[in-house]
Protein backbone atom coordinates (compact mmCIF):
# COMPACT_ATOMS: atom_id res chain seq x y z
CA UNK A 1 74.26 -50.03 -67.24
CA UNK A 2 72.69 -52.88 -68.92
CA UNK A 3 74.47 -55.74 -68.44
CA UNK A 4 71.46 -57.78 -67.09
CA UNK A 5 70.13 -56.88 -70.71
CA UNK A 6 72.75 -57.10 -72.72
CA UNK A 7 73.27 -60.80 -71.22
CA UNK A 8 69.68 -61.87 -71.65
CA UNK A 9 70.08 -61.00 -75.60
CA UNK A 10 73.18 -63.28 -75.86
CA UNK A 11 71.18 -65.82 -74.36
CA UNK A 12 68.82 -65.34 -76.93
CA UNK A 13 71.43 -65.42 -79.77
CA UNK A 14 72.33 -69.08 -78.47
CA UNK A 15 68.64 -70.12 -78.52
CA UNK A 16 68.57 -68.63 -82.12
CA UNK A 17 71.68 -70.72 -83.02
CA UNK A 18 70.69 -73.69 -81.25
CA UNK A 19 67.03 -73.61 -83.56
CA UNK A 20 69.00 -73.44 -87.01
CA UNK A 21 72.10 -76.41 -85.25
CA UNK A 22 69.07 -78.72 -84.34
CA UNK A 23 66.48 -78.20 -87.56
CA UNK A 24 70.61 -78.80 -89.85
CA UNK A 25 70.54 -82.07 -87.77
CA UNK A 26 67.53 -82.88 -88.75
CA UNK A 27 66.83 -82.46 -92.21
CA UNK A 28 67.74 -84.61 -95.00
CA UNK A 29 71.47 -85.20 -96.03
CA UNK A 30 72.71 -82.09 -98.78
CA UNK A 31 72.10 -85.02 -101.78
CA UNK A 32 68.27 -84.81 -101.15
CA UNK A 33 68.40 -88.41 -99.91
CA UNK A 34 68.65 -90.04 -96.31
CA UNK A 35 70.79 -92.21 -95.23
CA UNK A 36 69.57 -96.16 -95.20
CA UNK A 37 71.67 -96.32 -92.06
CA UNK A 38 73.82 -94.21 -89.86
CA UNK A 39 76.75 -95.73 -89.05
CA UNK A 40 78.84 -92.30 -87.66
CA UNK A 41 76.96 -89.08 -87.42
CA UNK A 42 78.67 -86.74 -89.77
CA UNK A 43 79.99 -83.54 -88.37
CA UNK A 44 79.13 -80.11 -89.23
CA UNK A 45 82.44 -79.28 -91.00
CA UNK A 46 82.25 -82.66 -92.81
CA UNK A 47 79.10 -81.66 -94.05
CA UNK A 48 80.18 -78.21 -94.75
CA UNK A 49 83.30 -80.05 -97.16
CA UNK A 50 80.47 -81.90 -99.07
CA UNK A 51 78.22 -78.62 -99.94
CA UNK A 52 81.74 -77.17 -100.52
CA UNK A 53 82.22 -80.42 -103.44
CA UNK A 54 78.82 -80.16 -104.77
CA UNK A 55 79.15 -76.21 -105.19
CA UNK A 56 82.29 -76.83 -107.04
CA UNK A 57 81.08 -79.81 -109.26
CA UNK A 58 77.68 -77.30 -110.42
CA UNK A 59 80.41 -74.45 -111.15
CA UNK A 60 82.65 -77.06 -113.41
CA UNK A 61 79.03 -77.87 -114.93
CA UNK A 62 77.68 -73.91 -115.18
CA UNK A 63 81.90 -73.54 -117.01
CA UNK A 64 80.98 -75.75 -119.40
CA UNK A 65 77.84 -74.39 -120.41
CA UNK A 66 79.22 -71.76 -120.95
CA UNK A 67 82.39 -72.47 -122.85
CA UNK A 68 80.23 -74.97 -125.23
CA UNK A 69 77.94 -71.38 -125.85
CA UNK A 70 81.02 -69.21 -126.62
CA UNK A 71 82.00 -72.37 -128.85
CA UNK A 72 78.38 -72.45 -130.97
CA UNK A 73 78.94 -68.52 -130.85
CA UNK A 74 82.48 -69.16 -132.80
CA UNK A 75 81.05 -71.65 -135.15
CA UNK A 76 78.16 -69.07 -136.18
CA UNK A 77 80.55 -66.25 -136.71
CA UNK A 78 82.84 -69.10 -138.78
CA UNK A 79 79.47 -69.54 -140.98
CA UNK A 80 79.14 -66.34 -141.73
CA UNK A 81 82.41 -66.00 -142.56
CA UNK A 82 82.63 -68.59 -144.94
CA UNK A 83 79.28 -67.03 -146.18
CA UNK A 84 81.42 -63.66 -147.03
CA UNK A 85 84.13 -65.26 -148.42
CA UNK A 86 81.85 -67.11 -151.00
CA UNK A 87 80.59 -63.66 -152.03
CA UNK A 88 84.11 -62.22 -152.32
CA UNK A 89 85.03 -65.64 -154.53
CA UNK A 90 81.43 -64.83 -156.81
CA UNK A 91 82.79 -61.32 -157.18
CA UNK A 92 86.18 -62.44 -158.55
CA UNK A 93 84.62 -64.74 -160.81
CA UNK A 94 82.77 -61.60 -162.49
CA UNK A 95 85.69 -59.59 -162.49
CA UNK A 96 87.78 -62.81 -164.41
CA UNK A 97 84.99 -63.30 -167.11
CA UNK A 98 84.89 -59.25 -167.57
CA UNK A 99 88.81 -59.69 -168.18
CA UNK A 100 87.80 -62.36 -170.73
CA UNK A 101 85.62 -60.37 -172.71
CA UNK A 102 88.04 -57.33 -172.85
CA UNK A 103 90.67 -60.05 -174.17
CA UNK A 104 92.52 -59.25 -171.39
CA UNK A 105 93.68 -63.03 -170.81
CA UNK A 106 97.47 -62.55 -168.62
CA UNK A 107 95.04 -60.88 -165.78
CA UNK A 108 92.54 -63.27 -166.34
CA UNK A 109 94.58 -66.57 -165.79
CA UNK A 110 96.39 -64.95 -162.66
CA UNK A 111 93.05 -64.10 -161.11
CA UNK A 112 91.70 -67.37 -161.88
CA UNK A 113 94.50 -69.21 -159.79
CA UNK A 114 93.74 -66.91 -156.75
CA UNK A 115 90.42 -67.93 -156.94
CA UNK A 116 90.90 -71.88 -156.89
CA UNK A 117 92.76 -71.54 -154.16
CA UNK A 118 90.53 -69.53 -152.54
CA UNK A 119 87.86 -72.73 -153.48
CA UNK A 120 90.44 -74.84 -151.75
CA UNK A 121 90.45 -72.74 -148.78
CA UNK A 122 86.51 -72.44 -148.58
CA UNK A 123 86.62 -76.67 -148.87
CA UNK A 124 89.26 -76.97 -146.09
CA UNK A 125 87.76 -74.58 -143.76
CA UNK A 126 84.50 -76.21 -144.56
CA UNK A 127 86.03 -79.92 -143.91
CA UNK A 128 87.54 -78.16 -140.58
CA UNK A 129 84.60 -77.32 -138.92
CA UNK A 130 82.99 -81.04 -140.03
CA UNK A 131 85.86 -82.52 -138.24
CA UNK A 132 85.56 -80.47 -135.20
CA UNK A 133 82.42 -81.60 -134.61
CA UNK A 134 82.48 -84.93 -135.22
CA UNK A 135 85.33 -84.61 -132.27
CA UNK A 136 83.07 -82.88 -130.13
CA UNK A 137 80.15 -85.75 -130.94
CA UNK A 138 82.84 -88.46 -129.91
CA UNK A 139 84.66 -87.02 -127.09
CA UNK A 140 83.63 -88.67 -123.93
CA UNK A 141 86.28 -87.49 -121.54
CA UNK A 142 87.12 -84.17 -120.66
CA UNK A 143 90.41 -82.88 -122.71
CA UNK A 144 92.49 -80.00 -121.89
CA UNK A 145 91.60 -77.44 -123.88
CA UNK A 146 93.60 -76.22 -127.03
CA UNK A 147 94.93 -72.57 -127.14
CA UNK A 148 92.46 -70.59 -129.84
CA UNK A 149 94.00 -70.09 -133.04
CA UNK A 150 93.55 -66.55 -134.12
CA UNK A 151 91.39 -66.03 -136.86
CA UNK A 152 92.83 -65.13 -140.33
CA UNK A 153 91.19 -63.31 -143.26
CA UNK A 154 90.96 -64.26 -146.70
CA UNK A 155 94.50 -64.02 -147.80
CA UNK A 156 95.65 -65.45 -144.55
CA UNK A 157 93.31 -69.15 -145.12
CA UNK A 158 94.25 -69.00 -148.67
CA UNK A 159 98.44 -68.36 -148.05
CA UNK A 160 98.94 -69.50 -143.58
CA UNK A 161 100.27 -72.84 -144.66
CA UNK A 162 102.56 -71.87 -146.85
CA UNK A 163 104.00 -68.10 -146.25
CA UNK A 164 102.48 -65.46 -148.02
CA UNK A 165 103.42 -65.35 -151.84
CA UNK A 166 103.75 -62.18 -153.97
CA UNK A 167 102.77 -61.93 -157.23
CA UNK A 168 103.71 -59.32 -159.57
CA UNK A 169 101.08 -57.87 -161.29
CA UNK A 170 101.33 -54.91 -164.54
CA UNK A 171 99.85 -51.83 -163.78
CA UNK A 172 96.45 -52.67 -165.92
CA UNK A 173 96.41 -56.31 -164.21
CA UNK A 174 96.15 -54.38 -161.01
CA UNK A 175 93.28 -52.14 -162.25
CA UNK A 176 91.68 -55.32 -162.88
CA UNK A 177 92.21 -56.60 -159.52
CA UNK A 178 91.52 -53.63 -157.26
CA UNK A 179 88.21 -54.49 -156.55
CA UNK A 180 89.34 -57.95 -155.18
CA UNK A 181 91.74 -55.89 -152.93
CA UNK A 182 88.77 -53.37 -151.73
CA UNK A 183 86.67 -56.46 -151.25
CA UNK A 184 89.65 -58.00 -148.85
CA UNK A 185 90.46 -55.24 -147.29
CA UNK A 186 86.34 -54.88 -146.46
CA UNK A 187 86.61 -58.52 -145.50
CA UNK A 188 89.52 -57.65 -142.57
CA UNK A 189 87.48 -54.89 -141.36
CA UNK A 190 84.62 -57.11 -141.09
CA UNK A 191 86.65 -59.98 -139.31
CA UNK A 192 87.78 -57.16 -137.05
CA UNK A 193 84.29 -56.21 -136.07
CA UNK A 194 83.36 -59.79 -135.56
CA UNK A 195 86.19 -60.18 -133.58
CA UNK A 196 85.45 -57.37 -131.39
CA UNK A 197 81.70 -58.26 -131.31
CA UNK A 198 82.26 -61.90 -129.48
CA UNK A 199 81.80 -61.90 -125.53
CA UNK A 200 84.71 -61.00 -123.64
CA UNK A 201 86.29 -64.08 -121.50
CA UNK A 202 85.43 -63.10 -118.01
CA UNK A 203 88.52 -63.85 -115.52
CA UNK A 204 87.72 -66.83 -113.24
CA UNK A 205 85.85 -65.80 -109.89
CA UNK A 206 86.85 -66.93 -106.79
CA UNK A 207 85.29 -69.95 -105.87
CA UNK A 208 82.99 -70.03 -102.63
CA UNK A 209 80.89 -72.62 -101.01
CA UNK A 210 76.74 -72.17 -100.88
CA UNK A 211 76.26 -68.56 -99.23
CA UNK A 212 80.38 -68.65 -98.02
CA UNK A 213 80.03 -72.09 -96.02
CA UNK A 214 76.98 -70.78 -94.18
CA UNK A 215 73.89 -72.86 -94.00
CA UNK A 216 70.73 -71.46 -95.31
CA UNK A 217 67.52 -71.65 -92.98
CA UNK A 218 63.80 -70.77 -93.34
CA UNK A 219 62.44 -70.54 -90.17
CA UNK A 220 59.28 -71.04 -90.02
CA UNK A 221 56.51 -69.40 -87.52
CA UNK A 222 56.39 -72.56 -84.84
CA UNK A 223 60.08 -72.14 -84.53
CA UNK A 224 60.14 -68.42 -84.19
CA UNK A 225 57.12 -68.55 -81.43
CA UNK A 226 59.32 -70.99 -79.23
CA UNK A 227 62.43 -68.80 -79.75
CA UNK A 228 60.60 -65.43 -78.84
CA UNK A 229 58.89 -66.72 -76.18
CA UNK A 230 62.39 -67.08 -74.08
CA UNK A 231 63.23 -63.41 -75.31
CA UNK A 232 60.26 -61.64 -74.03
CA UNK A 233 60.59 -63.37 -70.80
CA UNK A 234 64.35 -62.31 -71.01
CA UNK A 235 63.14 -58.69 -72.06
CA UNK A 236 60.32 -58.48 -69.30
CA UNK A 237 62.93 -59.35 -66.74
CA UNK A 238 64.81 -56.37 -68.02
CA UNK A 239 61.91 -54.54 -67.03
CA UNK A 240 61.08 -53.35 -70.83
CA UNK A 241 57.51 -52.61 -71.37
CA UNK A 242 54.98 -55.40 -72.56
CA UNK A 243 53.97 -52.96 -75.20
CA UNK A 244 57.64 -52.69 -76.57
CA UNK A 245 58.11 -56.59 -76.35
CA UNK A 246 55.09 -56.39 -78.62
CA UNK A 247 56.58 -54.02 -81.17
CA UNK A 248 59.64 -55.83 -81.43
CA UNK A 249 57.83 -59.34 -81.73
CA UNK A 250 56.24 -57.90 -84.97
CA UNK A 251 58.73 -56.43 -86.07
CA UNK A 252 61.20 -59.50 -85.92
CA UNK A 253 58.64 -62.02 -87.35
CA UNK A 254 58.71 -59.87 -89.91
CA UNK A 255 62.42 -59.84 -90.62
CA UNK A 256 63.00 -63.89 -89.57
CA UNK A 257 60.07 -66.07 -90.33
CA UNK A 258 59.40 -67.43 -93.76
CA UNK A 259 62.67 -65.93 -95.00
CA UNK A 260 65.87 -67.77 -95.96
CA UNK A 261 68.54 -67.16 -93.55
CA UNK A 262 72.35 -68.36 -94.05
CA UNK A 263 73.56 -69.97 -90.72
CA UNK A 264 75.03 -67.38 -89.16
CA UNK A 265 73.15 -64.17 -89.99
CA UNK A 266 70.49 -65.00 -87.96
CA UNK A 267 72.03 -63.39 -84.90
CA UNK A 268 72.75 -60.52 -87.33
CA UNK A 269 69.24 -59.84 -87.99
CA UNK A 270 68.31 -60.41 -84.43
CA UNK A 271 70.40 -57.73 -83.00
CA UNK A 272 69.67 -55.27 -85.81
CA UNK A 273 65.97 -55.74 -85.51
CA UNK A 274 66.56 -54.84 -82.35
CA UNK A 275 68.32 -52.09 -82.26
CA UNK A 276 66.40 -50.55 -84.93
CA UNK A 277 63.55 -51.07 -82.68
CA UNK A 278 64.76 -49.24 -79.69
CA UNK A 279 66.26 -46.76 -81.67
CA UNK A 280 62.89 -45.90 -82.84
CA UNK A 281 61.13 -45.88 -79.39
CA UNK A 282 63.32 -42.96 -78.32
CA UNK A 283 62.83 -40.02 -78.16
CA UNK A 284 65.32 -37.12 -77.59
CA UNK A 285 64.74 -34.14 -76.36
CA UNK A 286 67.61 -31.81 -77.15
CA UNK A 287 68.71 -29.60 -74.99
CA UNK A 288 69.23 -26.54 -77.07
CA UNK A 289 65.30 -26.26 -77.20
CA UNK A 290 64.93 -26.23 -73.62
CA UNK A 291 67.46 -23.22 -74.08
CA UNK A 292 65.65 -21.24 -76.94
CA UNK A 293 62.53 -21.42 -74.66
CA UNK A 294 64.88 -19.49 -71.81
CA UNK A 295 66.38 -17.34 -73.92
CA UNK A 296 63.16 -15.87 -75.52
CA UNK A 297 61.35 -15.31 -72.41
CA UNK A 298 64.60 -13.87 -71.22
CA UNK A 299 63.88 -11.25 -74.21
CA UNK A 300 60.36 -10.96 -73.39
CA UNK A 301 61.41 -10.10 -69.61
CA UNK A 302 59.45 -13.18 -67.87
CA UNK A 303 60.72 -15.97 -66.60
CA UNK A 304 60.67 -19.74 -67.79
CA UNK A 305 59.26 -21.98 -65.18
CA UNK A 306 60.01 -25.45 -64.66
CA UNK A 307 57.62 -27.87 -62.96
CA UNK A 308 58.75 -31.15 -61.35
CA UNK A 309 56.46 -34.09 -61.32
CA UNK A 310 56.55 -37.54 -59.73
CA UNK A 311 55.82 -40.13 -56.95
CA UNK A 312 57.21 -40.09 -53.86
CA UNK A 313 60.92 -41.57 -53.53
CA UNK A 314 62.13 -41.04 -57.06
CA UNK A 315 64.67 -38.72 -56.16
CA UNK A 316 62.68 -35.31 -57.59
CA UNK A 317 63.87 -32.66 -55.50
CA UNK A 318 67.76 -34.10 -55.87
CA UNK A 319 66.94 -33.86 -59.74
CA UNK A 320 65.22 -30.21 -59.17
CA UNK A 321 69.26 -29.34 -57.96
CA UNK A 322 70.73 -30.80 -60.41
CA UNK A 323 68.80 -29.52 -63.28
CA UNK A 324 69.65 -25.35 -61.13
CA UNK A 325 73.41 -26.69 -61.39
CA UNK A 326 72.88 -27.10 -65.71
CA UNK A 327 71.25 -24.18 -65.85
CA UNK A 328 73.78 -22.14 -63.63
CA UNK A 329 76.74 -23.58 -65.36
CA UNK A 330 74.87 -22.09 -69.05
CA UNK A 331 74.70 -18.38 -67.53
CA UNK A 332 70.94 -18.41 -66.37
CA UNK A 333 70.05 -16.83 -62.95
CA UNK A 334 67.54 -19.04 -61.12
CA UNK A 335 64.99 -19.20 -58.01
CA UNK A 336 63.35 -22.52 -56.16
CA UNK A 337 60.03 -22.81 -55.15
CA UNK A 338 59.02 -24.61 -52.14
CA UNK A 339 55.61 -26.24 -53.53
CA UNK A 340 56.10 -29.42 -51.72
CA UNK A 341 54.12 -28.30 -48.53
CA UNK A 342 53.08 -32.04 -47.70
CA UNK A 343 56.18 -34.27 -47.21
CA UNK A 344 57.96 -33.37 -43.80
CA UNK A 345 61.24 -32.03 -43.74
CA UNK A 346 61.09 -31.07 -47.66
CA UNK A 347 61.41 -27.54 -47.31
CA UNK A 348 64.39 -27.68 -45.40
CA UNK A 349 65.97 -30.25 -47.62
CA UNK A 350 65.46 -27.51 -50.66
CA UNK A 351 66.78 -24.92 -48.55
CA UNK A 352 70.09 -26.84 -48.18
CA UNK A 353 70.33 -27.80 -51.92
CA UNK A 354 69.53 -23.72 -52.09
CA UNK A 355 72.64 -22.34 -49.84
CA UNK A 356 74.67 -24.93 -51.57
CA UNK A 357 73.67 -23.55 -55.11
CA UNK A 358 73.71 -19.98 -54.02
CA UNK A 359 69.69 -19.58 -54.93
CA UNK A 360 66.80 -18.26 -53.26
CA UNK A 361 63.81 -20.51 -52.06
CA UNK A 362 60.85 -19.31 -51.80
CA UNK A 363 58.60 -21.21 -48.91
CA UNK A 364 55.59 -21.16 -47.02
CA UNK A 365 54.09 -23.11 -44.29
CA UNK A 366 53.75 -26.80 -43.76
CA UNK A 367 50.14 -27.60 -45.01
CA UNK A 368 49.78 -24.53 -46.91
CA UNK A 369 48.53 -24.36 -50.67
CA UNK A 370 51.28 -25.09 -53.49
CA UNK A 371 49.93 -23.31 -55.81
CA UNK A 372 50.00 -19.98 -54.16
CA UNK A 373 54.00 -20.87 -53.16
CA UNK A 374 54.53 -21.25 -57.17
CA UNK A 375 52.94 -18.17 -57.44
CA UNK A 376 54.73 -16.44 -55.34
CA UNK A 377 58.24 -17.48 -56.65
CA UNK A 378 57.32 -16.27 -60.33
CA UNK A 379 56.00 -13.13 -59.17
CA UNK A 380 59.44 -12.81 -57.05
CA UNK A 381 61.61 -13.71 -60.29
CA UNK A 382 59.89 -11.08 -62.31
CA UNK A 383 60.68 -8.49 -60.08
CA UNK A 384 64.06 -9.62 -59.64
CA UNK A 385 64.57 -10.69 -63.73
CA UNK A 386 65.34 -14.13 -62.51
CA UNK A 387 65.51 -15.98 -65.31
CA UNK A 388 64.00 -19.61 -64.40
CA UNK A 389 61.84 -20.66 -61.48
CA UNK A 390 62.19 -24.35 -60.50
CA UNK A 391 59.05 -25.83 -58.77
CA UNK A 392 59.13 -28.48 -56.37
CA UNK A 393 56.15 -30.64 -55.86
CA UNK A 394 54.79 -33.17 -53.63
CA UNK A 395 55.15 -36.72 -54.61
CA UNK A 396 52.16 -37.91 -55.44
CA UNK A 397 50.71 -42.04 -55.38
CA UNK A 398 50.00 -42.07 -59.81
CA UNK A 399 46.57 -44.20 -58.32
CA UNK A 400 45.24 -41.38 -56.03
CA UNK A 401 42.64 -39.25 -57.47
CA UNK A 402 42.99 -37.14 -55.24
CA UNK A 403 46.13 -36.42 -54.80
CA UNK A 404 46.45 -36.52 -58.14
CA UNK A 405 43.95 -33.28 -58.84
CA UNK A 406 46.10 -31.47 -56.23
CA UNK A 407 49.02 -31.66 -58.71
CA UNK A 408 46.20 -30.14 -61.51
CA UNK A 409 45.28 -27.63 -59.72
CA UNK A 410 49.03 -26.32 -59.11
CA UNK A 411 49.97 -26.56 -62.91
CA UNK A 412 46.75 -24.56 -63.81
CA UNK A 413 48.07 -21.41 -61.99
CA UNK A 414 51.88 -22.05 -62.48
CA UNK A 415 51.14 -22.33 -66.38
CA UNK A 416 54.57 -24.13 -66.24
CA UNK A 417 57.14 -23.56 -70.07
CA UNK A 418 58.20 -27.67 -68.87
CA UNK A 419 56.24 -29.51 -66.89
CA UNK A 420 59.12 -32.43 -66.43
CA UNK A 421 57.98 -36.13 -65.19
CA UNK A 422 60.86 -37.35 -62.90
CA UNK A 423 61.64 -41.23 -62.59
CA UNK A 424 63.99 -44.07 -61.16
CA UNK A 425 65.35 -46.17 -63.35
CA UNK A 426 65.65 -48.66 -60.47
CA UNK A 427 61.76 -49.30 -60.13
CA UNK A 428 61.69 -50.91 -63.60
CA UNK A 429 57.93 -51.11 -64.68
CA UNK A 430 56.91 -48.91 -62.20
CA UNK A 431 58.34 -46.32 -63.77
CA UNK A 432 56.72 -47.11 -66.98
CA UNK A 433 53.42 -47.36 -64.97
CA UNK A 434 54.03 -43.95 -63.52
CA UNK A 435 54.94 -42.33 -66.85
CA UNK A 436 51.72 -43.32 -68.30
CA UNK A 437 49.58 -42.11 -65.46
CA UNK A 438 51.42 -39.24 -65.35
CA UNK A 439 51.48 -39.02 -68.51
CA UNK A 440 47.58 -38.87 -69.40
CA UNK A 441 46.22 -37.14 -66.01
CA UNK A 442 48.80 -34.12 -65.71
CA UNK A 443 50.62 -34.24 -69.09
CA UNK A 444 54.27 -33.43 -69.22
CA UNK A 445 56.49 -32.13 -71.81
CA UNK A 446 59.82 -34.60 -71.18
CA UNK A 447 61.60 -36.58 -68.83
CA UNK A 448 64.34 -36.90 -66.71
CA UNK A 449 65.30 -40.61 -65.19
CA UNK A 450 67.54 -40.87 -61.65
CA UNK A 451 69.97 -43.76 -60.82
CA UNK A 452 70.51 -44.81 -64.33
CA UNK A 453 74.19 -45.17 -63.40
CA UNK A 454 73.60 -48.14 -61.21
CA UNK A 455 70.26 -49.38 -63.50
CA UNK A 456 71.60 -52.88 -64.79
CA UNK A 457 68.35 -53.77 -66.71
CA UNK A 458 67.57 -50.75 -68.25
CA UNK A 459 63.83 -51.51 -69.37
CA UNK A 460 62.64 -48.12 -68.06
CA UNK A 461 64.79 -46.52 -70.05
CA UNK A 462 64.01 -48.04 -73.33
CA UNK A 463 60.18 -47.55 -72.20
CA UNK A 464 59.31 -44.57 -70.46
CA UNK A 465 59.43 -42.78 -73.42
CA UNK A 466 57.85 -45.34 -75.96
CA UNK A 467 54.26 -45.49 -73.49
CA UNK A 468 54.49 -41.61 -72.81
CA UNK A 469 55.04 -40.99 -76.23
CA UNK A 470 57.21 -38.28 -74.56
CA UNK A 471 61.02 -38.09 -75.27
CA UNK A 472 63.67 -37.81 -72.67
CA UNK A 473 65.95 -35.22 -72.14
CA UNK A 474 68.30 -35.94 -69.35
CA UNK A 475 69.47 -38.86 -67.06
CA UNK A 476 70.94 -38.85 -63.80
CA UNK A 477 74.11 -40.69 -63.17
CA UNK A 478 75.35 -40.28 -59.59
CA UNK A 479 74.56 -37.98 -56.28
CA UNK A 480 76.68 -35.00 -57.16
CA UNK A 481 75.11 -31.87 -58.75
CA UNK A 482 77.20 -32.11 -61.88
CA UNK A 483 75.86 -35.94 -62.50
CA UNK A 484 73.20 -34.83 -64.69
CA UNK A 485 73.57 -35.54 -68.86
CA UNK A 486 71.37 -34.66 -71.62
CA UNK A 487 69.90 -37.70 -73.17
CA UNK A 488 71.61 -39.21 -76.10
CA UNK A 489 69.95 -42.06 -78.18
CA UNK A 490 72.87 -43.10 -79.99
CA UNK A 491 75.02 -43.56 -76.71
CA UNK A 492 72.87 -45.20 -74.87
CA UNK A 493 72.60 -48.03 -78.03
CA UNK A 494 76.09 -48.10 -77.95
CA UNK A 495 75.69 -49.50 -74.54
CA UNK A 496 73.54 -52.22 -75.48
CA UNK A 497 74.94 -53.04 -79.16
């Protein structure tokens, strides 16, 4: 089952490849500029290599950036610290000419020292970040960069050269310089928080090229008009439905054209466009409601009748058999009605399906009214609490009037529970043409398609339902009574997809 389809979209994934290999050969080199002559056409990996170059010369550039940021961050937080550290230097000033007044001169001269060389440190640090960037204003080649020294507090500029010195101080000295301790020790905690506060190196990413190597396409809507127009033919030779071509021409313009596509996700898109399409053109019908229905007539003590529509051909009283056998094999009781009065040889051909079913047929004479046959058999399976009557109909031409009112006529006095439209996959669009006729004359509650095993195309399928607006609730797939399944969407995609 649909490998005539499933062939004709692969066709139509090469003609989408071959649109986005032809308009790559055709635009302008990946510099922005055309060649002034070309010597050797370069190949697609070759040009693939240079994108790959230029995507890693705009990282090194974006690196850069962002490594001369994280450096102006630095030099800000250095400002302020040297802006703290000038406070902390005022503060021990105050606290030396306080030791002054109170004649307190041993203190005095020690705290003095500490803060000249704290003066010293302020001047180096000062003439450190001058020199670094009069480096940075020279440096004309890139240097390999220097591990970051780790920042020291106030203590640590003032003693890192030289070791950390201790100094001895009386017990009233350190009175005097407690508050220059509180101030460094707020100073660290400070330092910390700046610390903590700058932006976290990120670990290198991997490197890729522009969209992973792929080559990024808009297509615009000439292209995507001379692409389609070889799928619907494909999709009208897999006897889909011009109405569904339709739907899915509107629904990939709407996913492909104007949009930027990376070479190589086009096909992507295609198929799931697709199958999201078909997907939503299907309609199930499961078969636990057919069963409910049964089951609470079965309570009420009347039967659920089932009446079988189509043309002639399509295999509707081999489907009427099958559909006894599913309904045998779930526990129901069942009885056939012989409604097709017209077609020679069709109440016999029931009868056999009957003895081979173990069922009853009920039957009149050739040329008598269907109606009153359907009648009949329900009246029969209420007195015999049969649970389901199965009524077999003429086939019926969808364009004769006529023959068409006949059919009325019958499902006005059968008041069928499922009136089921029966189809061959095989007839492609005819099918669909039947379904619709069917479909607004009659009216019928689901459908069952024949032959689908051997159905290479598939369009009926994928249509019936979609022009109907009916779902479908089983297909046939082979002669014997047990080759009957209940529709499932998501199967049948699997098929395609």
């Amino acid at each position: 089952m649909f490998d005539f389809l499933k062939k004709k979209l692969k066709e139509s994934v090469n003609s989408l490849k071959n649109i986005f290999k032809t308009s790559l050969s055709s635009e302008e080199s990946l510099e922005g500029k055309k060649p002034a002559k070309e010597i050797e056409p370069i190949s697609e990996p070759e040009k693939e290599a240079m994108q790959e170059v230029k995507e890693e010369v705009n990282e090194e550039i974006k690196e850069e950036k962002k490594e001369e940021a994280v450096k102006e961050e630095e030099q800000k937080h250095v400002a302020e610290e040297v802006k703290e550290l000038q406070k902390e230097v005022e503060k021990t000033e105050k606290v030396i000419e306080k030791a002054v007044e109170e004649e307190d001169f041993v203190a005095a001269k020690k705290l003095k020292e500490l803060a000249a060389k704290a003066k010293e440190a302020l001047k180096g640090l000062g003439a450190e970040t001058k020199k670094e960037e009069a480096v940075e204003e020279k440096k004309e080649e890139p240097t390999p960069e220097k591990p970051k020294e780790e920042k020291k507090g106030f203590f640590g500029k003032l003693f890192g050269k030289h070791g950390k010195k201790e100094v001895s101080l009386s017990s009233e000295d350190q009175a005097i310089a407690s508050q220059g301790v509180a101030t460094e020790s707020l100073r660290s905690l400070k330092g910390k928080k700046i610390e903590e506060a700058k932006p976290a190196e990120k670990k290198p990413e991997e490197k890729k090229g522009l969209f992973a190597g792929l080559f990024e396409k808009t297509l615009n809507e000439e292209e995507f008009e001379k692409f389609f127009a070889n799928l619907e033919i494909s999709l009208l030779e897999s006897n889909l439905a011009y109405e569904v071509t339709q739907l899915l021409k509107k629904r990939l313009k709407a996913e492909l054209v104007g949009k930027k596509i990376p070479r190589g996700k086009g096909e992507e898109i295609l198929f799931k466009t697709i199958e999201d399409t078909f997907r939503g053109i299907l309609f199930e019908k499961h078969p636990d409601e057919i069963l409910k229905v049964i089951n609470e007539n079965k309570a009420k003590g009347v039967p659920t009748k089932f009446l079988f529509l189509g043309v002639n051909g399509v295999g509707k009283t081999t489907t009427l058999a099958k559909m006894c056998q599913w309904l045998k094999d779930k526990g129901y009781s069942a009885v056939i009605s012989a409604s097709d009065t017209f077609r020679a040889a069709s109440i016999e051909q029931l009868e056999k399906h009957a003895s081979r079913l173990g069922v009853d047929v009920i039957k009149h004479k050739y040329g008598g009214d269907p109606a009153a046959v359907a009648f009949d058999a329900i009246e029969h399976a209420k007195s015999k609490k049969i649970d389901v009557v199965l009524i077999d109909s003429a086939g019926r031409q969808h364009t004769s009037a006529n023959l068409m009112d006949e059919l009325k006529k019958l499902k006005r006095v059968a008041k069928p529970d499922f009136s089921i439209f029966v189809a061959d996959a095989m007839t492609g669009n005819d099918a669909v043409e039947q379904a619709r006729e069917f479909g607004e004359q009659i009216g019928f509650d689901f459908s069952i398609l024949g032959k689908t095993d051997v159905d290479q195309k598939g369009g009926a399928i994928l249509s019936v339902s979609y022009v109907s607006g009916k779902p479908i609730a089983f297909l046939g797939t082979g002669q014997e009574y047990k080759d009957i399944e209940p529709f499932d969407r998501e199967k049948l995609l699997k098929r395609i997809f």
